[in-house]
N, C-alpha and C. Protein backbone atom coordinates (compact mmCIF):
# COMPACT_ATOMS: atom_id res chain seq x y z
N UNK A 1 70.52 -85.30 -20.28
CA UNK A 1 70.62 -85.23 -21.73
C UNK A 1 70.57 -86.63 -22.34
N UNK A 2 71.15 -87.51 -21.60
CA UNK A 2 71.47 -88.85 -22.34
C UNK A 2 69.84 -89.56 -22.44
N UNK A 3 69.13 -88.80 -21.97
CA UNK A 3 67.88 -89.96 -21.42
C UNK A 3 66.88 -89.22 -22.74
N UNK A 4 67.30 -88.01 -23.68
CA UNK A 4 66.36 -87.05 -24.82
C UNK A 4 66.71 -88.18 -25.84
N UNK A 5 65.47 -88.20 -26.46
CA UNK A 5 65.76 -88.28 -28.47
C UNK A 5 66.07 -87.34 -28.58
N UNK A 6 67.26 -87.87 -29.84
CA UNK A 6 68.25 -86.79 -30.56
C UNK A 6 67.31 -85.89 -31.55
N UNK A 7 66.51 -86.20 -31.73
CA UNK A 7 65.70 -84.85 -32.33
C UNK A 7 65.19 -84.18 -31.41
N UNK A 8 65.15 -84.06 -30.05
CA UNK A 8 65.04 -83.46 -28.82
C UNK A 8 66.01 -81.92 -29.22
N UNK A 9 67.25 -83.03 -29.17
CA UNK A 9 68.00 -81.70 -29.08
C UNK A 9 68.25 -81.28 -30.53
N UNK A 10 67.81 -81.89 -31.78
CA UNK A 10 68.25 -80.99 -32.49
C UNK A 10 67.39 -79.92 -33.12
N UNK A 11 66.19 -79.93 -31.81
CA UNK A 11 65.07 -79.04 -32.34
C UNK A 11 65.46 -77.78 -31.29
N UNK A 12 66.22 -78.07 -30.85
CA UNK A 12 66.62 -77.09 -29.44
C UNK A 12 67.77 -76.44 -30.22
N UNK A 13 68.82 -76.92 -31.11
CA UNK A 13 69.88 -76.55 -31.43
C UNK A 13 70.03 -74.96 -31.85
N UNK A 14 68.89 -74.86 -32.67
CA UNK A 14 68.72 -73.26 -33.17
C UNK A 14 68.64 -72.17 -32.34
N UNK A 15 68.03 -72.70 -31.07
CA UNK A 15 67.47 -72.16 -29.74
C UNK A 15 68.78 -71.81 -29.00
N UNK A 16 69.74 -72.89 -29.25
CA UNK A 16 70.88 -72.66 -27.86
C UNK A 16 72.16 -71.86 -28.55
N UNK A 17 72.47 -72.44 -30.55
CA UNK A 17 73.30 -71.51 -31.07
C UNK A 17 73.09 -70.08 -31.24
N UNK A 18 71.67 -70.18 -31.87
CA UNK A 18 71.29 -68.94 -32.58
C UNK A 18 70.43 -68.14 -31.87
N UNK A 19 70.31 -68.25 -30.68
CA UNK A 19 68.87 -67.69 -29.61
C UNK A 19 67.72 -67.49 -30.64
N UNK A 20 67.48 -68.19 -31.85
CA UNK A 20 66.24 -68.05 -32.05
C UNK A 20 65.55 -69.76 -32.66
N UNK A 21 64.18 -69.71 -32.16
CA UNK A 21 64.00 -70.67 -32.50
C UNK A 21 62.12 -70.71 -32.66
N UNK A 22 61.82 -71.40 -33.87
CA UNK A 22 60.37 -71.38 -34.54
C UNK A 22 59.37 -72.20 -33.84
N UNK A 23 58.37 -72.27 -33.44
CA UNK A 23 58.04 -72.99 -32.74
C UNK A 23 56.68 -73.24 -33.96
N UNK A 24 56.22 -74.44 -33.90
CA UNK A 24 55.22 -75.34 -34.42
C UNK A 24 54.13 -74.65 -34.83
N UNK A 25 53.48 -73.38 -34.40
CA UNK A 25 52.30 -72.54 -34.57
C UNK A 25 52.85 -71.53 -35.01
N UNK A 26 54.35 -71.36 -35.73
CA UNK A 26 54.89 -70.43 -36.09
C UNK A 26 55.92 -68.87 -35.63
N UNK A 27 55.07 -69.27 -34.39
CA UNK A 27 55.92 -68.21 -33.20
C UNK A 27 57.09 -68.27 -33.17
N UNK A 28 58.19 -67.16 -33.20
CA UNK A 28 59.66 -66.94 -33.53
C UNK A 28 60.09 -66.94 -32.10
N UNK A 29 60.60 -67.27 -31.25
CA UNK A 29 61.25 -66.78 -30.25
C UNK A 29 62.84 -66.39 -30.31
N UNK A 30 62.94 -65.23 -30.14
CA UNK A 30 64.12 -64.22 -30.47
C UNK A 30 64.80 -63.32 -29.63
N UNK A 31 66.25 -63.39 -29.84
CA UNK A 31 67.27 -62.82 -29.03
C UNK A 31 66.98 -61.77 -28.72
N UNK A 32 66.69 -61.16 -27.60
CA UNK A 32 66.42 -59.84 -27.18
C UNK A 32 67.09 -58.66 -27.75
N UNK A 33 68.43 -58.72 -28.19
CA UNK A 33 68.95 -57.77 -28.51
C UNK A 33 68.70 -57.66 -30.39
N UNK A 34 68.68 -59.16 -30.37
CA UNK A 34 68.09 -58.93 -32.30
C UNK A 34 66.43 -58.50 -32.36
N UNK A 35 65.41 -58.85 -31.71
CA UNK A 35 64.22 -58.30 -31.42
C UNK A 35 64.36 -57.25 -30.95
N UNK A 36 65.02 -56.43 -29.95
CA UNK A 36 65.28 -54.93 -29.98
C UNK A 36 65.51 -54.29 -31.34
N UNK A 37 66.54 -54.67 -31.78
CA UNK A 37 67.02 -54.00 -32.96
C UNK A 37 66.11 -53.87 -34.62
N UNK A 38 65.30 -54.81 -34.26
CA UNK A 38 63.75 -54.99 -35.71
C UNK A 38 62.93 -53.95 -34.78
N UNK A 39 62.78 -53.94 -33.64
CA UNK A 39 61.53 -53.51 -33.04
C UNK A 39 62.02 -51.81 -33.44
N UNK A 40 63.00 -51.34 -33.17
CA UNK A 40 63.35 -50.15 -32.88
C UNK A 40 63.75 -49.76 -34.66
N UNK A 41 64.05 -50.42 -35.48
CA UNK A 41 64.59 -50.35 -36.92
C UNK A 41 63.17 -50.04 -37.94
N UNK A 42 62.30 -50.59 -36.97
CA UNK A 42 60.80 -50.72 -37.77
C UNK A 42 59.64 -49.60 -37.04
N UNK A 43 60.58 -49.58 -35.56
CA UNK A 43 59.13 -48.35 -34.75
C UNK A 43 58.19 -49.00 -35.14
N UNK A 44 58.24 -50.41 -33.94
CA UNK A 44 57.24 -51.18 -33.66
C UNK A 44 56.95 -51.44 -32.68
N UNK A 45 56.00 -51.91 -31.62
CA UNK A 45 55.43 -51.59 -30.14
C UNK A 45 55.94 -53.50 -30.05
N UNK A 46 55.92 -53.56 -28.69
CA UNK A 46 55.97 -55.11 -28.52
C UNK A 46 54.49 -55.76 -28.90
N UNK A 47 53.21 -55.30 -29.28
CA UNK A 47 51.95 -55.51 -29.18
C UNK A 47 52.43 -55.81 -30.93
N UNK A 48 52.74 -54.92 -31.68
CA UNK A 48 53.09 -55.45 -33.22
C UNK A 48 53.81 -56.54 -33.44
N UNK A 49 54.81 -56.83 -32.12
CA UNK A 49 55.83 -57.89 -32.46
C UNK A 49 55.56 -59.15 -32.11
N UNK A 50 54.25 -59.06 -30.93
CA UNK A 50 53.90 -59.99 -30.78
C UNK A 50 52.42 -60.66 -31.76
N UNK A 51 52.10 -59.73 -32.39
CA UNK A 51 50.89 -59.60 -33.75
C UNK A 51 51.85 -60.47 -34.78
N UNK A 52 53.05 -59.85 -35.21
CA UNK A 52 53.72 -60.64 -36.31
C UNK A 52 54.42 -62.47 -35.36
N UNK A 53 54.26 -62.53 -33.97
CA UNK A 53 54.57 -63.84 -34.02
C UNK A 53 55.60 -64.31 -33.67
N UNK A 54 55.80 -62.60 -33.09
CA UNK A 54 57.89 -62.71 -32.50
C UNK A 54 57.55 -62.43 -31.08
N UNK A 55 58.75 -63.40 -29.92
CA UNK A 55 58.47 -63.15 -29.11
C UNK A 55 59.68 -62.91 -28.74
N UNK A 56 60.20 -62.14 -27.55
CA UNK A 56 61.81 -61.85 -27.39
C UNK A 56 61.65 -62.62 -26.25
N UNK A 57 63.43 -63.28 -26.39
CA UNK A 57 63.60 -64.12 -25.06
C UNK A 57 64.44 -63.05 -24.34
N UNK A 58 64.29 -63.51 -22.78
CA UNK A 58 64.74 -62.40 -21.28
C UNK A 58 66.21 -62.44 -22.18
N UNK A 59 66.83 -61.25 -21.58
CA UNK A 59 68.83 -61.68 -21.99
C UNK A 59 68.68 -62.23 -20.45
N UNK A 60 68.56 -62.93 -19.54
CA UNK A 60 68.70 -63.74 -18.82
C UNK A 60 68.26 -64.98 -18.78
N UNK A 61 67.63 -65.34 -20.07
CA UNK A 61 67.38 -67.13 -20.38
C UNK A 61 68.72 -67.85 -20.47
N UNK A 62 68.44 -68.79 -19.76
CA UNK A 62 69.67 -69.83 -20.04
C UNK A 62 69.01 -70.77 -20.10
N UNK A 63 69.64 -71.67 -20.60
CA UNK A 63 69.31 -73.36 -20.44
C UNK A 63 70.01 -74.07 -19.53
N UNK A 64 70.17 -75.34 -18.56
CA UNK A 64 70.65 -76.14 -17.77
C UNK A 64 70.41 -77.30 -18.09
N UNK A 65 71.34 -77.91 -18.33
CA UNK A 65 70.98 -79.41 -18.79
C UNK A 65 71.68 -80.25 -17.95
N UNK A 66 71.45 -81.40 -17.62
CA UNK A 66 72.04 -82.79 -17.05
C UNK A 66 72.67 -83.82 -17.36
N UNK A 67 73.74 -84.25 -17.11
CA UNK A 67 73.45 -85.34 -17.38
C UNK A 67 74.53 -86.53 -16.91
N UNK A 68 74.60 -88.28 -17.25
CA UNK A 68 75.21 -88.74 -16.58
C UNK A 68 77.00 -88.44 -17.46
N UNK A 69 77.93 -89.28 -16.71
CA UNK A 69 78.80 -89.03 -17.77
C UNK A 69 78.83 -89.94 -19.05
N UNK A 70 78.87 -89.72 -20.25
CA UNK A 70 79.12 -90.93 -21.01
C UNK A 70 80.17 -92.16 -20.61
N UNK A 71 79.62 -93.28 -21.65
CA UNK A 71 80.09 -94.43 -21.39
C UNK A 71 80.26 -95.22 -22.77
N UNK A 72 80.97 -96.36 -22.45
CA UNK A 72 81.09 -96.59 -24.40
C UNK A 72 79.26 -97.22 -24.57
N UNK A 73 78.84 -98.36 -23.18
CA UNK A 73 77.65 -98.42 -23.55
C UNK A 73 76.36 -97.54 -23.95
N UNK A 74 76.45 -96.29 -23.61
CA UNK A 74 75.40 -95.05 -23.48
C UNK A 74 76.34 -94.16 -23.94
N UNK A 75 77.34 -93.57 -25.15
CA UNK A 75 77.78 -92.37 -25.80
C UNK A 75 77.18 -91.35 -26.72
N UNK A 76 76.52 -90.54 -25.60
CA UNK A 76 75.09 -89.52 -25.96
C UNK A 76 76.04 -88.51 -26.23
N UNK A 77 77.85 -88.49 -25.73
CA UNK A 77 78.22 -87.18 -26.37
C UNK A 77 78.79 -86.98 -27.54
N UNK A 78 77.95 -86.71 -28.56
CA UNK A 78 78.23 -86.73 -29.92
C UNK A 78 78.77 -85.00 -30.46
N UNK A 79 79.32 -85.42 -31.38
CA UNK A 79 79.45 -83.88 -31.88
C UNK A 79 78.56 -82.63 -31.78
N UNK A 80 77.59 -83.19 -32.25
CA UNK A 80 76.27 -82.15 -32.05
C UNK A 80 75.81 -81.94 -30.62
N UNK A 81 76.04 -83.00 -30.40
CA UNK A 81 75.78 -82.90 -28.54
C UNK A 81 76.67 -81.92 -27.77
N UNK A 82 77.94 -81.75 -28.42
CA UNK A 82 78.88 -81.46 -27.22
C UNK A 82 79.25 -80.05 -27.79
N UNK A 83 78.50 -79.66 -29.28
CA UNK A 83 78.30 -77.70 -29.38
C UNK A 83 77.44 -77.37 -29.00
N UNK A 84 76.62 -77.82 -28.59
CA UNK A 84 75.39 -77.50 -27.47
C UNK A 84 75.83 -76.61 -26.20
N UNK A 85 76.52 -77.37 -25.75
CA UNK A 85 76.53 -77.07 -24.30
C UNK A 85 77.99 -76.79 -23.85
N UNK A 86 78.24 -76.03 -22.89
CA UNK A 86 79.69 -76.24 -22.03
C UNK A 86 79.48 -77.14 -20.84
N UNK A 87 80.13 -77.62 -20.76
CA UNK A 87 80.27 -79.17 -19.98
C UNK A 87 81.38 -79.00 -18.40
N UNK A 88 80.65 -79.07 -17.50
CA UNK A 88 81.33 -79.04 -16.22
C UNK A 88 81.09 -80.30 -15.36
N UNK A 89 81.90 -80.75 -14.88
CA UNK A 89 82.11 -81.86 -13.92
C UNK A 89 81.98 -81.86 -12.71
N UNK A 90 80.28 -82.13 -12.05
CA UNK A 90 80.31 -81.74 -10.75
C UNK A 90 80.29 -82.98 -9.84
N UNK A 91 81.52 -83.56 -8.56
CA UNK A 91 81.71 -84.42 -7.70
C UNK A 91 80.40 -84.43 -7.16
N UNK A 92 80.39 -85.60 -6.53
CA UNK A 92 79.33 -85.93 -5.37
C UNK A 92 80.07 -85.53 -4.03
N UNK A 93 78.61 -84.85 -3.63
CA UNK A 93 79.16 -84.33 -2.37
C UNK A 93 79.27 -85.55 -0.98
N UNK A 94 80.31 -85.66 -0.74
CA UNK A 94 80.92 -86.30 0.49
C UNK A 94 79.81 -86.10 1.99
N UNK A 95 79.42 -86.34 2.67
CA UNK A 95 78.25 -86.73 3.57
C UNK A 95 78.42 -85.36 4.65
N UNK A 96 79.76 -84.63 5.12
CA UNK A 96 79.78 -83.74 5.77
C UNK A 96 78.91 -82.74 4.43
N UNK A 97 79.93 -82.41 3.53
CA UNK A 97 79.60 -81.06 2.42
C UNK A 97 77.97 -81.28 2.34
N UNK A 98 77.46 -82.43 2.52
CA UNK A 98 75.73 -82.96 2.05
C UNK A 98 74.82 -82.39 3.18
N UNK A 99 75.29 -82.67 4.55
CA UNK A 99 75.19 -81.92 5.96
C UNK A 99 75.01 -80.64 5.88
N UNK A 100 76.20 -79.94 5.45
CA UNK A 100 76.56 -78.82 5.25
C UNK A 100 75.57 -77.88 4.18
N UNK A 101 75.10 -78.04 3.29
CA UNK A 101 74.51 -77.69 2.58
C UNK A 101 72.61 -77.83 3.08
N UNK A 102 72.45 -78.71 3.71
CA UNK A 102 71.20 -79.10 4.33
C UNK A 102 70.75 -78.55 4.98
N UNK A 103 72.17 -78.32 6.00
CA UNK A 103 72.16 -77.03 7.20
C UNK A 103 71.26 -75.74 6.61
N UNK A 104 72.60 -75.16 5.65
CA UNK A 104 72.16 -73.94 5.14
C UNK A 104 71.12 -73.58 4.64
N UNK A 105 70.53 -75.13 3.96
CA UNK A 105 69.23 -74.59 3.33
C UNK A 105 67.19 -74.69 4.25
N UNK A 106 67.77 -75.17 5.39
CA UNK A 106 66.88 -75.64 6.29
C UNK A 106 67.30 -75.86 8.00
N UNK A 107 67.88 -74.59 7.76
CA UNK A 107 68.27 -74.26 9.31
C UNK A 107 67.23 -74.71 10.46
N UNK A 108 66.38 -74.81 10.61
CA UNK A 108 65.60 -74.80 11.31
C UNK A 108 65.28 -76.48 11.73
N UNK A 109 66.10 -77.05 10.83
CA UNK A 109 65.51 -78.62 10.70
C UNK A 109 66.37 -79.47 12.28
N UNK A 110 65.59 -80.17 12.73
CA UNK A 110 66.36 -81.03 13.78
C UNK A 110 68.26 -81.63 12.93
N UNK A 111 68.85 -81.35 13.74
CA UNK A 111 70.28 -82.27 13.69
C UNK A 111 70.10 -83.54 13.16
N UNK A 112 69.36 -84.43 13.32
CA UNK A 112 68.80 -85.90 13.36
C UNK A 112 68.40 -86.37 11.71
N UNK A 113 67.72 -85.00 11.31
CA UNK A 113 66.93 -85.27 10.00
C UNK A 113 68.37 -84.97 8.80
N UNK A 114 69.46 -84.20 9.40
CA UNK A 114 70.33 -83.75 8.64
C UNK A 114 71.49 -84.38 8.50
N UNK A 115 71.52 -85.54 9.09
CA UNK A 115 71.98 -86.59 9.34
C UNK A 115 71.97 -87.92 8.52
């Protein structure tokens, strides 16, 4: 996150509060359950909804974002920044847990390389 222009995210903002968000050629992209509810209120096909310019997002879109932690030199977490997102604190993994995870994901790999 720290590495976006802030108009990065505040073009995203509408997108992450409001699940809907306009895109540049006009295309709506919209909360599945509020695009259900026009589609079905209007007895309209997804072929009409996508004619008027609406597109429904999965109810399984999420966003994932990154980032380092702030610092007083680099303080990217600003107000607007920090209703964005919920914010979790993930450790660095320690060289066994790093092993461990390497293992699992590439069993097959020599001992040596996992190392």
């Amino acid at each position: 996150i720290q590495r976006l222009p802030a108009d990065t995210l505040s073009i995203l903002a509408p997108l992450l509060h409001d699940s809907l968000l306009t895109l540049p050629n006009g295309t709506q992209l919209m909360h599945h359950a509020r695009y259900d509810s026009i589609k079905s209120d209007h007895n309209l096909s997804d072929e009409q909804m996508q004619a008027r310019g609406v597109t429904r997002i999965h109810p399984s879109f999420r966003v994932l974002a990154l980032a380092a932690p702030p610092t007083l030199k680099l303080n990217w977490l600003l107000p607007e920044t920090a209703s964005l997102f919920t914010f979790h604190h993930i450790h660095a993994l320690s060289a066994v847990e790093l092993e461990a995870v390497l293992a699992a994901l590439f069993p097959d790999s020599p001992t040596i390389l996992l190392q």
